[in-house]
N, C-alpha and C. Protein backbone atom coordinates (compact mmCIF):
# COMPACT_ATOMS: atom_id res chain seq x y z
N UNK A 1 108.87 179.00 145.67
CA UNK A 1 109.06 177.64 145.21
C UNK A 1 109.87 177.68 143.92
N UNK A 2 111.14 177.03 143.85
CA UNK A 2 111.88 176.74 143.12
C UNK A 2 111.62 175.29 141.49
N UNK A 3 110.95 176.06 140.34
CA UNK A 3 110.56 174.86 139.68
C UNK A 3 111.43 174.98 138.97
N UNK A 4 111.92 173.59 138.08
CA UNK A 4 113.17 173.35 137.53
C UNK A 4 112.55 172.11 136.12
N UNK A 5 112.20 172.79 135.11
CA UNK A 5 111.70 171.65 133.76
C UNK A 5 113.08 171.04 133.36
N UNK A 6 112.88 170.03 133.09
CA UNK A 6 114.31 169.13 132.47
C UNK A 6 113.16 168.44 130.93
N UNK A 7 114.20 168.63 130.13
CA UNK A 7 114.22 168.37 128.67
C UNK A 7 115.01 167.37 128.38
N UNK A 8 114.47 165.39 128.20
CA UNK A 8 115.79 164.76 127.83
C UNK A 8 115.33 164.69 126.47
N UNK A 9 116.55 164.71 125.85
CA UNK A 9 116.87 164.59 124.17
C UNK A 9 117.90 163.85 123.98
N UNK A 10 117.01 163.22 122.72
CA UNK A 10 117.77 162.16 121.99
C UNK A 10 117.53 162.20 120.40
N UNK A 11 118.23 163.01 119.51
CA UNK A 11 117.67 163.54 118.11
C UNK A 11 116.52 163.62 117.84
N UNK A 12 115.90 163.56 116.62
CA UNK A 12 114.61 164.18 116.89
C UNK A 12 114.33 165.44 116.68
N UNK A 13 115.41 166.07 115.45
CA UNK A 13 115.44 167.48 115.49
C UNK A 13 114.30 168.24 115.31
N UNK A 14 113.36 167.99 114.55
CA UNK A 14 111.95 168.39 114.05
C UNK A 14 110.93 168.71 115.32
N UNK A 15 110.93 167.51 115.88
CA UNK A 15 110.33 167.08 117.21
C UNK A 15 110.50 168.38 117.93
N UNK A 16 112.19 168.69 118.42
CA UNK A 16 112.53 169.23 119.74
C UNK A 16 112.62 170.94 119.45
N UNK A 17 112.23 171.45 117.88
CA UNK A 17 112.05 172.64 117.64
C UNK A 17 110.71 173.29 117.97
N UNK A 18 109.52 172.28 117.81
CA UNK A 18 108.42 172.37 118.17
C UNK A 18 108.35 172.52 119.26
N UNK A 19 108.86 171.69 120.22
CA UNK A 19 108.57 171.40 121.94
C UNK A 19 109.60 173.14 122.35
N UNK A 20 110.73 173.33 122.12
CA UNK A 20 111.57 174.33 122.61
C UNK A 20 110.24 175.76 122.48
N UNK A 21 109.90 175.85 121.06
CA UNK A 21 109.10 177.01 120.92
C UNK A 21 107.76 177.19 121.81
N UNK A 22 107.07 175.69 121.63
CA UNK A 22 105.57 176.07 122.75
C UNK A 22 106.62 176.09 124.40
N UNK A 23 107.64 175.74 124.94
CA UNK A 23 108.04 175.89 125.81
C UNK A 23 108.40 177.41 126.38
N UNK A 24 108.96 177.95 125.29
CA UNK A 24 108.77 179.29 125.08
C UNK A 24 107.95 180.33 125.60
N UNK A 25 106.61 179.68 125.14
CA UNK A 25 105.11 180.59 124.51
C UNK A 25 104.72 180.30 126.02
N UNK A 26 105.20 179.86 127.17
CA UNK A 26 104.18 179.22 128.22
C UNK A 26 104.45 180.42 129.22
N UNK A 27 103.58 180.64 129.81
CA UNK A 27 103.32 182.04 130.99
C UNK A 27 104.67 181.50 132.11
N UNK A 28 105.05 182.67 132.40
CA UNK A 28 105.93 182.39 133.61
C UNK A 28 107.09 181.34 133.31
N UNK A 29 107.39 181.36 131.98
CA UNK A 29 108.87 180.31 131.74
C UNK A 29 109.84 180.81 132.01
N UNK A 30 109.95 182.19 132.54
CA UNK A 30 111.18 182.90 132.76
C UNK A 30 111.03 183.04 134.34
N UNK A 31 110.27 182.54 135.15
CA UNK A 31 110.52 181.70 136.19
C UNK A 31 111.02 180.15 137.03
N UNK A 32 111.63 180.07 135.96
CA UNK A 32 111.66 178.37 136.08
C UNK A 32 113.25 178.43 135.53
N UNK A 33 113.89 177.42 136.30
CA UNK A 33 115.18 176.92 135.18
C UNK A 33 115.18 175.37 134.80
N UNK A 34 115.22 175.76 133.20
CA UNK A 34 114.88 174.81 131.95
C UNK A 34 116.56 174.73 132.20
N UNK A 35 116.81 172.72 131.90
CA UNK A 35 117.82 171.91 132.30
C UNK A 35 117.58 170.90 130.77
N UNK A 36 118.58 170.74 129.76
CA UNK A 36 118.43 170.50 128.73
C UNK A 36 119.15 169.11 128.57
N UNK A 37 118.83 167.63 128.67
CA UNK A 37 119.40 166.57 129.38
C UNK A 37 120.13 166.19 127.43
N UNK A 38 120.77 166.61 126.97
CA UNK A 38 120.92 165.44 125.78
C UNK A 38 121.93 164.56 125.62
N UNK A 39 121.80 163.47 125.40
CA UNK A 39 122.04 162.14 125.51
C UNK A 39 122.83 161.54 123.90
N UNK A 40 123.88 162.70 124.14
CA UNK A 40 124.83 162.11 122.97
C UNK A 40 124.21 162.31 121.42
N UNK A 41 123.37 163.62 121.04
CA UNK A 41 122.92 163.10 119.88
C UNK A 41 123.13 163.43 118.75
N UNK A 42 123.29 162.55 117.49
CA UNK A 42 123.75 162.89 116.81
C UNK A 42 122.82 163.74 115.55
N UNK A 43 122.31 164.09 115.50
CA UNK A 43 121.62 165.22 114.43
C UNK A 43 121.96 166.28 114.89
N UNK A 44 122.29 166.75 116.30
CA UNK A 44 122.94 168.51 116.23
C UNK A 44 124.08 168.49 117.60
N UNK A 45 124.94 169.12 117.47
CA UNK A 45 125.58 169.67 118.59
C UNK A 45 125.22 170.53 119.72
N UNK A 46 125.93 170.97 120.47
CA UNK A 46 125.68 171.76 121.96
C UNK A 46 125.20 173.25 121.21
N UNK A 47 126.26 173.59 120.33
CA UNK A 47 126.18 175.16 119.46
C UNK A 47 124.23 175.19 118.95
N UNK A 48 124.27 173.91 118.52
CA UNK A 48 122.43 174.54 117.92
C UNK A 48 121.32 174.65 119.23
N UNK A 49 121.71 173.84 120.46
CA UNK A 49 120.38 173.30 121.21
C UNK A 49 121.22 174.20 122.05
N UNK A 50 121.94 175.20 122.10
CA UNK A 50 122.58 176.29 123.01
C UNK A 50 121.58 177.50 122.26
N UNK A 51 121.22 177.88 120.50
CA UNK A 51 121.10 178.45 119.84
C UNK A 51 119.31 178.23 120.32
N UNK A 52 118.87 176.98 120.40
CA UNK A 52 117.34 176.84 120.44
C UNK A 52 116.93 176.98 122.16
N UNK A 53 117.54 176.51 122.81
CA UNK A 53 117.48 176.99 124.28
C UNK A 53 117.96 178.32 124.60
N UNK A 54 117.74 179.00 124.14
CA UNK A 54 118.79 180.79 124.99
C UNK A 54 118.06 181.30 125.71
N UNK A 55 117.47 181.08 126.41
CA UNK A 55 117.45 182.08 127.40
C UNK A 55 117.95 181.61 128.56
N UNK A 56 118.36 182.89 128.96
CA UNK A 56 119.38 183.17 130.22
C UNK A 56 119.19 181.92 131.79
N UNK A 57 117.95 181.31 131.61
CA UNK A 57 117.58 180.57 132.77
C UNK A 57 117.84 179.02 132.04
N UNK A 58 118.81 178.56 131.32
CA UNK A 58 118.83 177.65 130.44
C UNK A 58 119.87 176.97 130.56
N UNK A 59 119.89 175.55 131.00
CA UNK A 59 121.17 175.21 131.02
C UNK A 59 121.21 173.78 130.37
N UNK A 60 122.32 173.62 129.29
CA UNK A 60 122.71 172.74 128.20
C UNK A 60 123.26 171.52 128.95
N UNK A 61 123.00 170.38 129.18
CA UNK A 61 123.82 168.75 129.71
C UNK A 61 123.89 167.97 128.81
N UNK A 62 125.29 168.14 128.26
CA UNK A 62 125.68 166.82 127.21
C UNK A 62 126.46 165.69 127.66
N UNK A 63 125.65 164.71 127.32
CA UNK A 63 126.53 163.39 127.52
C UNK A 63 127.54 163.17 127.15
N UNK A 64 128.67 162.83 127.73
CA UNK A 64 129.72 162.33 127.08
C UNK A 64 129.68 160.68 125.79
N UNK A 65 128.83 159.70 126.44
CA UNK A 65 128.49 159.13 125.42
C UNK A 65 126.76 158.69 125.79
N UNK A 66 126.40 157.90 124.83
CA UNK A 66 124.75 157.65 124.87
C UNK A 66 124.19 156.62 125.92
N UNK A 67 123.64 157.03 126.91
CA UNK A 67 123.02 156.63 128.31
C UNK A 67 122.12 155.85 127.81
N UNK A 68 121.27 155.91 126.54
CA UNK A 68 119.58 155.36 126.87
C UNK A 68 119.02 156.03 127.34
N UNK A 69 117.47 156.14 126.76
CA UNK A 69 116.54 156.98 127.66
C UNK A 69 116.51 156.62 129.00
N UNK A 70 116.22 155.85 129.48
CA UNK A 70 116.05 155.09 130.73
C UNK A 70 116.87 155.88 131.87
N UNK A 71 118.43 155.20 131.42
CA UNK A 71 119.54 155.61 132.10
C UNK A 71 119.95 157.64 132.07
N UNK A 72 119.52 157.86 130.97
CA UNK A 72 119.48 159.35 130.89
C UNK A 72 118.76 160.18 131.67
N UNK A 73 117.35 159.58 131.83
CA UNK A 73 116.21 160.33 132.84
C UNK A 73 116.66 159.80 134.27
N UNK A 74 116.96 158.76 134.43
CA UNK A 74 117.95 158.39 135.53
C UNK A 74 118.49 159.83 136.49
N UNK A 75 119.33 160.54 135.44
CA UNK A 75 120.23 161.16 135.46
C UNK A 75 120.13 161.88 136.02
N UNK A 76 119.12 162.54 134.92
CA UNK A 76 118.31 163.91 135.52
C UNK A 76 117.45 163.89 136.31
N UNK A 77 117.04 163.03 137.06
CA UNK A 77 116.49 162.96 138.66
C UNK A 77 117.58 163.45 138.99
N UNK A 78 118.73 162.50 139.33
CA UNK A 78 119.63 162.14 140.09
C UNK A 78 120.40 163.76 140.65
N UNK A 79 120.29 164.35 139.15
CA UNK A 79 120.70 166.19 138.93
C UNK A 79 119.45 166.80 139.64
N UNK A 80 118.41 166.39 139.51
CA UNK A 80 117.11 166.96 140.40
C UNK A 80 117.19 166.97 141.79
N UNK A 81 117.63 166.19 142.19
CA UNK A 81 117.59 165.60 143.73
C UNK A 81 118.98 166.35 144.11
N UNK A 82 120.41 166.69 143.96
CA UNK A 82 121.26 167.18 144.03
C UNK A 82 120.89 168.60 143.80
N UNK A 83 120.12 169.13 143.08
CA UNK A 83 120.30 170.70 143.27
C UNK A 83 119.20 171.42 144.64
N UNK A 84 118.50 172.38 144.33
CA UNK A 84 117.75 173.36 145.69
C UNK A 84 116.53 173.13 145.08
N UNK A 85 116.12 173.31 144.20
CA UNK A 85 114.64 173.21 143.44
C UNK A 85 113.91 172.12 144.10
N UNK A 86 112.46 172.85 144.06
CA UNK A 86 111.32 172.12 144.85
C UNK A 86 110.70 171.29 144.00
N UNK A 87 110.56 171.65 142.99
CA UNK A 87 109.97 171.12 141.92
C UNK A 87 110.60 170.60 140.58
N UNK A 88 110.01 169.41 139.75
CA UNK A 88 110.56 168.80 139.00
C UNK A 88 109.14 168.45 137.78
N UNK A 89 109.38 169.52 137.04
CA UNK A 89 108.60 168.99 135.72
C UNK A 89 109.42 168.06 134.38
N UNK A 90 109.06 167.08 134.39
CA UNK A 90 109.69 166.44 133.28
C UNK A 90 109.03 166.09 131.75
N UNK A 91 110.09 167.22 130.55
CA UNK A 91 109.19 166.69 129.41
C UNK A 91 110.09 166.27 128.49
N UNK A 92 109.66 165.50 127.72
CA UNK A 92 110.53 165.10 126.68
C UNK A 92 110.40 165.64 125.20
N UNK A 93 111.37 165.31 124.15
CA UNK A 93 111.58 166.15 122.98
C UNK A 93 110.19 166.37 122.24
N UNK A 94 109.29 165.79 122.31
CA UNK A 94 108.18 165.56 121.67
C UNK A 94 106.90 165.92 122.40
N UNK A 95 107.30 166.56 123.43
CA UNK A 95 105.84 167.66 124.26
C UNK A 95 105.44 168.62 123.75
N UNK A 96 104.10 168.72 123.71
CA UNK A 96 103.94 169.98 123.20
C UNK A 96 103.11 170.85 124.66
N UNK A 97 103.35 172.15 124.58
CA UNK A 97 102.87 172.88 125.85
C UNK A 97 101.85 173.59 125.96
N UNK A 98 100.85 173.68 126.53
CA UNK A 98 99.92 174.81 126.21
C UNK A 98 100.13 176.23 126.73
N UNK A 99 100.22 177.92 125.77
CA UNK A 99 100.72 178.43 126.48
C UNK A 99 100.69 178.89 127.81
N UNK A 100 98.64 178.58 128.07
CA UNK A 100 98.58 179.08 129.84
C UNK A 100 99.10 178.24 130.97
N UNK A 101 100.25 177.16 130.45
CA UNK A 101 100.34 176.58 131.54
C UNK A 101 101.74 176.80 132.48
């Protein structure tokens, strides 16, 4: 089974350092590909949330301009439903994870 976490972000830098790290700390995250939805934002570029997301199963989606949350998670279904993955966990900048999960 193919699980696939999507991350939408919308600044919030404080927020999404916390959530990246317990995302981290969680059993079996290097089974999964983490999909990083951000939505135009302006407190950091692709270079830092490339720098806070690295690992190798990690992939960066920048908006060209600002969707709205709404229209952003939109999105990333829409990218959910288009790829092979069975599964779809969705968290946002401000989750925190527990690590056994």
């Amino acid at each position: 089974m193919k699980v696939m976490v999507s991350v939408t972000v919308y600044n919030r830098k404080e927020y999404l350092e916390i959530t990246a790290r317990s995302l981290y700390e969680c059993s079996n995250i290097d089974k999964v590909i983490i999909k990083v939805f951000n939505d135009c934002s302006s407190e950091f570029n692709d270079n830092y949330l490339r720098q806070l997301f690295n690992k190798p199963n990690t992939e960066i989606i920048s908006r060209v301009k600002n969707l709205k949350a709404d229209r952003n998670a939109y999105q990333m279904m829409l990218d959910f439903l288009a790829s092979d993955n069975d599964v779809l966990f969705i968290c946002d900048s401000d989750l925190l994870l527990r690590p056994d999960t």
